[in-house]
Protein backbone atom coordinates (compact mmCIF):
# COMPACT_ATOMS: atom_id res chain seq x y z
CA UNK A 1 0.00 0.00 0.00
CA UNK A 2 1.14 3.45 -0.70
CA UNK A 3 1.75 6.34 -2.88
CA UNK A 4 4.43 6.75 -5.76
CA UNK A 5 7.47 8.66 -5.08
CA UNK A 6 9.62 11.13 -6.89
CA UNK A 7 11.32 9.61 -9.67
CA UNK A 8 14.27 10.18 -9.13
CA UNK A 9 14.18 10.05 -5.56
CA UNK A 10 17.23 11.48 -4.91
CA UNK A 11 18.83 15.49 -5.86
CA UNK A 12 22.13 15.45 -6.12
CA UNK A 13 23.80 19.06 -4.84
CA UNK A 14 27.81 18.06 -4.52
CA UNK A 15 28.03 16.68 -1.33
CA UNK A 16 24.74 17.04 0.02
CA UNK A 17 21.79 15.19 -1.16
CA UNK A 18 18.32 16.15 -1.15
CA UNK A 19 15.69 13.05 -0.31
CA UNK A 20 12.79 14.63 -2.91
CA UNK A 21 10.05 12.13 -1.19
CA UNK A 22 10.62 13.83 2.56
CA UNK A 23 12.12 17.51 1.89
CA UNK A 24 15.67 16.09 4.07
CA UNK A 25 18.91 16.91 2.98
CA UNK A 26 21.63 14.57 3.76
CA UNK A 27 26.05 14.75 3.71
CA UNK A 28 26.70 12.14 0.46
CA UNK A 29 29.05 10.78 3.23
CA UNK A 30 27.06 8.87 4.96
CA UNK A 31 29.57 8.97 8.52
CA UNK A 32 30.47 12.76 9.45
CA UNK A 33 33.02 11.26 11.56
CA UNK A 34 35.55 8.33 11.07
CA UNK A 35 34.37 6.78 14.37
CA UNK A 36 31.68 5.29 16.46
CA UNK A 37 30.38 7.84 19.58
CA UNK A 38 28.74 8.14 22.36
CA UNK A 39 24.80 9.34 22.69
CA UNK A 40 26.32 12.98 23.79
CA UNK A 41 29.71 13.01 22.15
CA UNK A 42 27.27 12.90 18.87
CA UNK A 43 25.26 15.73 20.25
CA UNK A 44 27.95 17.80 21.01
CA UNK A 45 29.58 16.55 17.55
CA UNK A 46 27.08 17.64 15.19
CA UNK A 47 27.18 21.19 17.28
CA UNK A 48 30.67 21.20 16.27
CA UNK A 49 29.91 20.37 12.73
CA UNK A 50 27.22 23.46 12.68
CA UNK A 51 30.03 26.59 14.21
CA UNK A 52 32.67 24.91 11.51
CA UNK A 53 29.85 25.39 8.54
CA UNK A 54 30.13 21.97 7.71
CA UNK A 55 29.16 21.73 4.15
CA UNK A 56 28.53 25.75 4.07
CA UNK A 57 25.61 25.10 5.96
CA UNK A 58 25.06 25.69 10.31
CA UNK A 59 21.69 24.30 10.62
CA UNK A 60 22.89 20.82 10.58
CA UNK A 61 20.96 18.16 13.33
CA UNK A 62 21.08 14.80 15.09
CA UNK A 63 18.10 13.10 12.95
CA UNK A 64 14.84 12.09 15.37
CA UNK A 65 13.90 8.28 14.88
CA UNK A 66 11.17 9.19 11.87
CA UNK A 67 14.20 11.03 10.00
CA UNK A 68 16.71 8.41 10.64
CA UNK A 69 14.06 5.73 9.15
CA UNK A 70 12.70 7.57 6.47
CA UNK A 71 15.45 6.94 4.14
CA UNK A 72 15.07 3.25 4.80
CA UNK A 73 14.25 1.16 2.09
CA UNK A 74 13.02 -2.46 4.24
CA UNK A 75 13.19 -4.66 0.64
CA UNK A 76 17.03 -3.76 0.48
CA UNK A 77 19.76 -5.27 2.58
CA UNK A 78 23.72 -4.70 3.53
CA UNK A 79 22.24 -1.49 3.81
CA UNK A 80 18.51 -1.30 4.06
CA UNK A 81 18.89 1.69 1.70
CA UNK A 82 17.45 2.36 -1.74
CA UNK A 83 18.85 0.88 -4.73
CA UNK A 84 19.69 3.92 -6.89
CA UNK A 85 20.91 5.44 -3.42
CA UNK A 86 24.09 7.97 -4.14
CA UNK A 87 25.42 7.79 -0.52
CA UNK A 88 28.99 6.59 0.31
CA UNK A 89 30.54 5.39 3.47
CA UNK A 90 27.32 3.45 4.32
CA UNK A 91 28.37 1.54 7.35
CA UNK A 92 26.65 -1.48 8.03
CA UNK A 93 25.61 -0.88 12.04
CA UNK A 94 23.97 1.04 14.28
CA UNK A 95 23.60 5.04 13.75
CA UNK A 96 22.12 7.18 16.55
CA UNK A 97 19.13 9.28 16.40
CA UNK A 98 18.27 12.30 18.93
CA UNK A 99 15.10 10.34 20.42
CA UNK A 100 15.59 9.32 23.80
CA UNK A 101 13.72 5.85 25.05
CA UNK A 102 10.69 6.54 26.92
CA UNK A 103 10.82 3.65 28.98
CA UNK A 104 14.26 3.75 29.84
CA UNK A 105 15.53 7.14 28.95
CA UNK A 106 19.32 6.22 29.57
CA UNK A 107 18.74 5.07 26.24
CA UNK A 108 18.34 6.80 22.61
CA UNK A 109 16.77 5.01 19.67
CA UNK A 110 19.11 3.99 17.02
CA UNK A 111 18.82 2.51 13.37
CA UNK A 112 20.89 -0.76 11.98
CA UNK A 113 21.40 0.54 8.26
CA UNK A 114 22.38 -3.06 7.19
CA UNK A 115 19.26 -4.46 8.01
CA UNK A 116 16.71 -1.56 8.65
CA UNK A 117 15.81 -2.48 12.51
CA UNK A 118 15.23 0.42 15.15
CA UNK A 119 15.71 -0.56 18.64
CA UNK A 120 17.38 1.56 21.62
CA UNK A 121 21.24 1.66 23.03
CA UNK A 122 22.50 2.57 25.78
CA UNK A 123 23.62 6.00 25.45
CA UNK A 124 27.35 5.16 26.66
CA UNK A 125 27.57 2.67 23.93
CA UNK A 126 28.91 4.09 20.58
CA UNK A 127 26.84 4.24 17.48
CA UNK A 128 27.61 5.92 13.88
CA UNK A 129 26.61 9.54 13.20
CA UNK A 130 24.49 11.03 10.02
CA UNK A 131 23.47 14.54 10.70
CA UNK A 132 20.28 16.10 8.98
CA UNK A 133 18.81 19.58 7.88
CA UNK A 134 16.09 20.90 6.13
CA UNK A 135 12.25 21.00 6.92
CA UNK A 136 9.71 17.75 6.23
CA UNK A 137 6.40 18.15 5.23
CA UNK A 138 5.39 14.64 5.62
CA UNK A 139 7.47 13.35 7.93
CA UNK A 140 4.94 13.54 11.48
CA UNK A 141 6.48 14.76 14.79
CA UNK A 142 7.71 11.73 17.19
CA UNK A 143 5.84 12.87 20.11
CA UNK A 144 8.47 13.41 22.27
CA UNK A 145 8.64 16.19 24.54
CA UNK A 146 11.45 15.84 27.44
CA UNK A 147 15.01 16.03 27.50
CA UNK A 148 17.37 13.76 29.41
CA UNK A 149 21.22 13.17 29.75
CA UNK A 150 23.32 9.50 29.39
CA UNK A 151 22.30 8.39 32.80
CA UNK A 152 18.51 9.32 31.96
CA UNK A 153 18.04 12.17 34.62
CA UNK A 154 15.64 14.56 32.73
CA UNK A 155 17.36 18.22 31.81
CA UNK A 156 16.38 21.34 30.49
CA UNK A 157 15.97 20.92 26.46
CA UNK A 158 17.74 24.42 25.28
CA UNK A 159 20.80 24.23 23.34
CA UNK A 160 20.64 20.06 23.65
CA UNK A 161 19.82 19.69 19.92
CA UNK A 162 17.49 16.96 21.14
CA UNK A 163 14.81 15.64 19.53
CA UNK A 164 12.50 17.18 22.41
CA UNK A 165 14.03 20.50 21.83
CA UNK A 166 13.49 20.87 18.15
CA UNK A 167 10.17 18.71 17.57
CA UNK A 168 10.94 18.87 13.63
CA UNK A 169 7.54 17.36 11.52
CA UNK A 170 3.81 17.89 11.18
CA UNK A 171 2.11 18.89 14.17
CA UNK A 172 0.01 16.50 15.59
CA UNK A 173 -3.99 17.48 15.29
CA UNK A 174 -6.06 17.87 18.29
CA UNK A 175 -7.77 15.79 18.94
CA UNK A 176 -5.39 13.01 16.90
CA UNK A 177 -7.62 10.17 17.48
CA UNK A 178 -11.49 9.49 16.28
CA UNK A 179 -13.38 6.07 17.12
CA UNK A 180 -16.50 5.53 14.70
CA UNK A 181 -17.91 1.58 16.39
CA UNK A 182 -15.21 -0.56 15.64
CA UNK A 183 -12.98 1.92 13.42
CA UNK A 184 -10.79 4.45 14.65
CA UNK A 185 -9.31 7.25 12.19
CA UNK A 186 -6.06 8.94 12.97
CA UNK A 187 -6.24 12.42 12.10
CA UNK A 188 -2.62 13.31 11.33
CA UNK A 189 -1.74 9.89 8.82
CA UNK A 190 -5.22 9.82 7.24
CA UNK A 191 -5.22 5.94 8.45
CA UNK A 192 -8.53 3.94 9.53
CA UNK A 193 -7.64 1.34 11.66
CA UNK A 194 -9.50 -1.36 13.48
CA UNK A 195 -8.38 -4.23 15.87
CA UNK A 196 -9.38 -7.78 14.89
CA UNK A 197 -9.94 -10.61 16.98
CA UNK A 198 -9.00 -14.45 17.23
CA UNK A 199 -9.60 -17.93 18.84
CA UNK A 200 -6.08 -17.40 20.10
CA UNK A 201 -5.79 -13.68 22.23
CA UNK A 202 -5.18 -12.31 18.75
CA UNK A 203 -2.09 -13.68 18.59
CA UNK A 204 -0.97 -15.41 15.01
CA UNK A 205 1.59 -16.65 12.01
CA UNK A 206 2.31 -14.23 9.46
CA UNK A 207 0.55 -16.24 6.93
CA UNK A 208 -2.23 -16.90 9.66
CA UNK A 209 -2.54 -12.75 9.79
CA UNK A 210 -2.45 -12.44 6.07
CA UNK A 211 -5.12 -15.32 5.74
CA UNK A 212 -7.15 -13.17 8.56
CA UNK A 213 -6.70 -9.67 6.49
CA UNK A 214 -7.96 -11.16 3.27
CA UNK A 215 -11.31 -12.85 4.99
CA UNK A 216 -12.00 -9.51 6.66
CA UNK A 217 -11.51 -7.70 3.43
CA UNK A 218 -14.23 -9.89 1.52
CA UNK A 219 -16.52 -10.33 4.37
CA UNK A 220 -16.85 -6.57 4.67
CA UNK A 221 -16.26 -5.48 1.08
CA UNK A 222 -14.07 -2.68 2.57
CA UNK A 223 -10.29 -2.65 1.56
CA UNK A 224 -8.77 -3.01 4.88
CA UNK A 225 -4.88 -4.69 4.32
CA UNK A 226 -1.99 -5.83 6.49
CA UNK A 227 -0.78 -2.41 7.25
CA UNK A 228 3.62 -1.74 6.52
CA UNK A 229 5.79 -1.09 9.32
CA UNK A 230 5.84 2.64 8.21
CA UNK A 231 1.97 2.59 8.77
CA UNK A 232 2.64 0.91 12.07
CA UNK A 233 5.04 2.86 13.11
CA UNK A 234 3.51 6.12 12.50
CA UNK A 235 1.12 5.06 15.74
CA UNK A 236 4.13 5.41 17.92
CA UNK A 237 4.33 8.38 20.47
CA UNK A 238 7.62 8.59 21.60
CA UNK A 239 7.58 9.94 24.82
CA UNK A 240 5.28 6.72 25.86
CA UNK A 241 5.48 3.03 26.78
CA UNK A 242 3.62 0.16 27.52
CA UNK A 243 1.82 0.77 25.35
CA UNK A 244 3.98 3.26 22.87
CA UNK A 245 0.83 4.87 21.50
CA UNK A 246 -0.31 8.80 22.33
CA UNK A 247 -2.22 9.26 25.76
CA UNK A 248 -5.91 9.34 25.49
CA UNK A 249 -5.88 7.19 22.62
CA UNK A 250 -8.99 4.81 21.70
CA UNK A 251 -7.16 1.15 21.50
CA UNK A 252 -8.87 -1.09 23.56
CA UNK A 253 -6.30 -3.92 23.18
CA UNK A 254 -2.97 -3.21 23.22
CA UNK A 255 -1.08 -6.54 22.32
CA UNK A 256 3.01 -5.96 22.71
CA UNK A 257 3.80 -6.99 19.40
CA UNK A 258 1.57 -5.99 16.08
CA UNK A 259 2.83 -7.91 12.25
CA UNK A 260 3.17 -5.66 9.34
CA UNK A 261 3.01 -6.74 5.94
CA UNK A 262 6.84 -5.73 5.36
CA UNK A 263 8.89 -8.95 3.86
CA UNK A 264 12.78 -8.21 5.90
CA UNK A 265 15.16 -7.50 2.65
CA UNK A 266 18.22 -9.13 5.06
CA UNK A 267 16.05 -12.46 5.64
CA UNK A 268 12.82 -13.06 4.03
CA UNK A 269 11.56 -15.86 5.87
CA UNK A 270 11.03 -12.82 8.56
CA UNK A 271 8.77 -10.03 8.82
CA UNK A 272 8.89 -6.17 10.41
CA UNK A 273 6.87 -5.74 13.64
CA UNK A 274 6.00 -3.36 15.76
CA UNK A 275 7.09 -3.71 19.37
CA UNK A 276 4.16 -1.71 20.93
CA UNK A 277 5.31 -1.95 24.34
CA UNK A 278 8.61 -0.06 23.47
CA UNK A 279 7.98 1.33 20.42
CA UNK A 280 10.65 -0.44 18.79
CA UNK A 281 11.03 -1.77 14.89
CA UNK A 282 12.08 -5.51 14.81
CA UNK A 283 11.23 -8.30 13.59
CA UNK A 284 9.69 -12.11 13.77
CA UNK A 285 9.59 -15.42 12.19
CA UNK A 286 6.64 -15.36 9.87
CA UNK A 287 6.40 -19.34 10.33
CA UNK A 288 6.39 -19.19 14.27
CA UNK A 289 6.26 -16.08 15.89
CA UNK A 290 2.88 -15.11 17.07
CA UNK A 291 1.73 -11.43 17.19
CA UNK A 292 -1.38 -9.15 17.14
CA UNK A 293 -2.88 -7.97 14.05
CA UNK A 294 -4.42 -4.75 13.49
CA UNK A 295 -5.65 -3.79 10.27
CA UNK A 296 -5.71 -0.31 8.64
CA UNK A 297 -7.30 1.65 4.90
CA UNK A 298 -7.35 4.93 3.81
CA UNK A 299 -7.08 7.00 1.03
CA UNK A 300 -3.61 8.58 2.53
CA UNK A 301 -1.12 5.45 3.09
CA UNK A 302 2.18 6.46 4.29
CA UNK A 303 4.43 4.79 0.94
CA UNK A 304 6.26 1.44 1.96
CA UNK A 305 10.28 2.95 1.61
């Protein structure tokens, strides 16, 4: 499900790079430094980068999770980047993002670009740096809203060039959620989703939750699908957990780990889920790993990248 993209995807400025589907602008060098850093030593890092002008430009930024994973493409591998990509230096491993975890905020959320997961670090451990500027049209807020430092103590947000400070994406309408019977339409993404039901607590196979989706979709004539992980993802509220979803939302059931209909490009006997509980992007084995299904439509799809 989804929209088509710019074709191409990708403007080419010297050595920045312009994602034409988001608005981003990305360093063609895909590492702004030669080594792995700490959670704060890449804070303080890309604040470097901005009073030297890297690039001519001083508006450079630690991406927020949505950023980081919008230039994700999950049917690649070794990296989980698009195929007519023009970045170099791609290292396959973990690359920070300026989102701190909600449930345990001595951790920051950070992206595996060699196979496309999203899952949290301990912000002492070292990760890869790709800084970010430019404004996103599409690309919603995270959610989050409160600064902390590597031992998780919350901290004022000025001058931390946290994701909390800067908020970049949509704004989030108010109110974001709107339940109709069994159908509840999120406001900012234009989704409709609805929570389904088993023999089993909802829990199921991947081709168990496909088999579901399609008997739902001719039973009620509507064109309800497996939603992507992008779709899934776009629930998350990142300043939550247990469940990761915005407070004062509808959800009645809230099982910690939804399926998406994303194939993983690194191994495709595995599928992308969404760890609701955390908010994190993994994934399980379609054959054996049971999870919840929720199923979405719309005439706005956020595309599958």
């Amino acid at each position: 499900m989804g929209i088509k993209g710019p074709s191409p995807r990708f403007a080419e400025f010297g050595d920045m790079i312009q994602d034409r589907l988001t608005g981003l602008i990305w360093p063609r060098k895909s590492v702004s430094f030669e080594f792995a850093l700490r959670w704060q030593e890449s804070l303080e890092h890309v604040r470097d980068l901005n009073q030297e002008g890297f690039l001519g430009c001083s508006d450079w930024r630690l991406p927020n999770r949505r950023e980081l994973r919008s230039v994700l493409s999950h049917e690649q591998s070794r990296p989980a980047l698009p195929t007519d990509h023009p970045f170099t230096h791609v290292q396959q491993t973990w690359y920070w993002t300026s989102t701190s975890s909600a449930m345990y905020p001595a951790y920051a959320w950070a992206v595996h670009l060699a196979g496309g997961r999203m899952f949290w670090n301990r912000k002492d451990q070292i990760s890869m740096v790709w800084p970010v500027r430019g404004e996103s049209s599409v690309l919603p807020r995270t959610g989050q809203k409160s600064c902390f430092d590597s031992h998780g103590a919350g901290i004022e947000c000025f001058a931390s060039g946290q994701d909390a400070e800067l908020q970049k994406g949509v704004v989030w309408p108010e109110p974001r959620f709107v339940r109709d019977g069994e159908d509840v339409a999120d406001r900012l993404t234009g989704l409709i989703w609805r929570e389904t039901e088993s023999e089993e607590p909802g829990l199921m196979t991947w081709p168990k939750a496909l088999q579901v989706v399609a008997e739902l979709k001719e039973e009620s004539g509507t064109e309800w699908h497996l939603p992507n992980i992008n779709e899934l993802e776009s629930l998350v509220d990142a300043s939550k957990s247990c469940p990761a979803l915005p407070e004062g939302h509808p959800f009645s059931g809230n099982p910690e780990v939804l399926w998406s209909s994303t194939s993983s490009g690194f191994e495709p006997d595995w599928a992308y889920a969404l760890y609701m509980h955390k908010g994190a992007v993994g994934v399980g084995y379609k054959r054996t790993a049971r999870f919840g299904v929720w199923v979405a439509r719309s005439q706005i799809c956020l595309r599958h990248i």
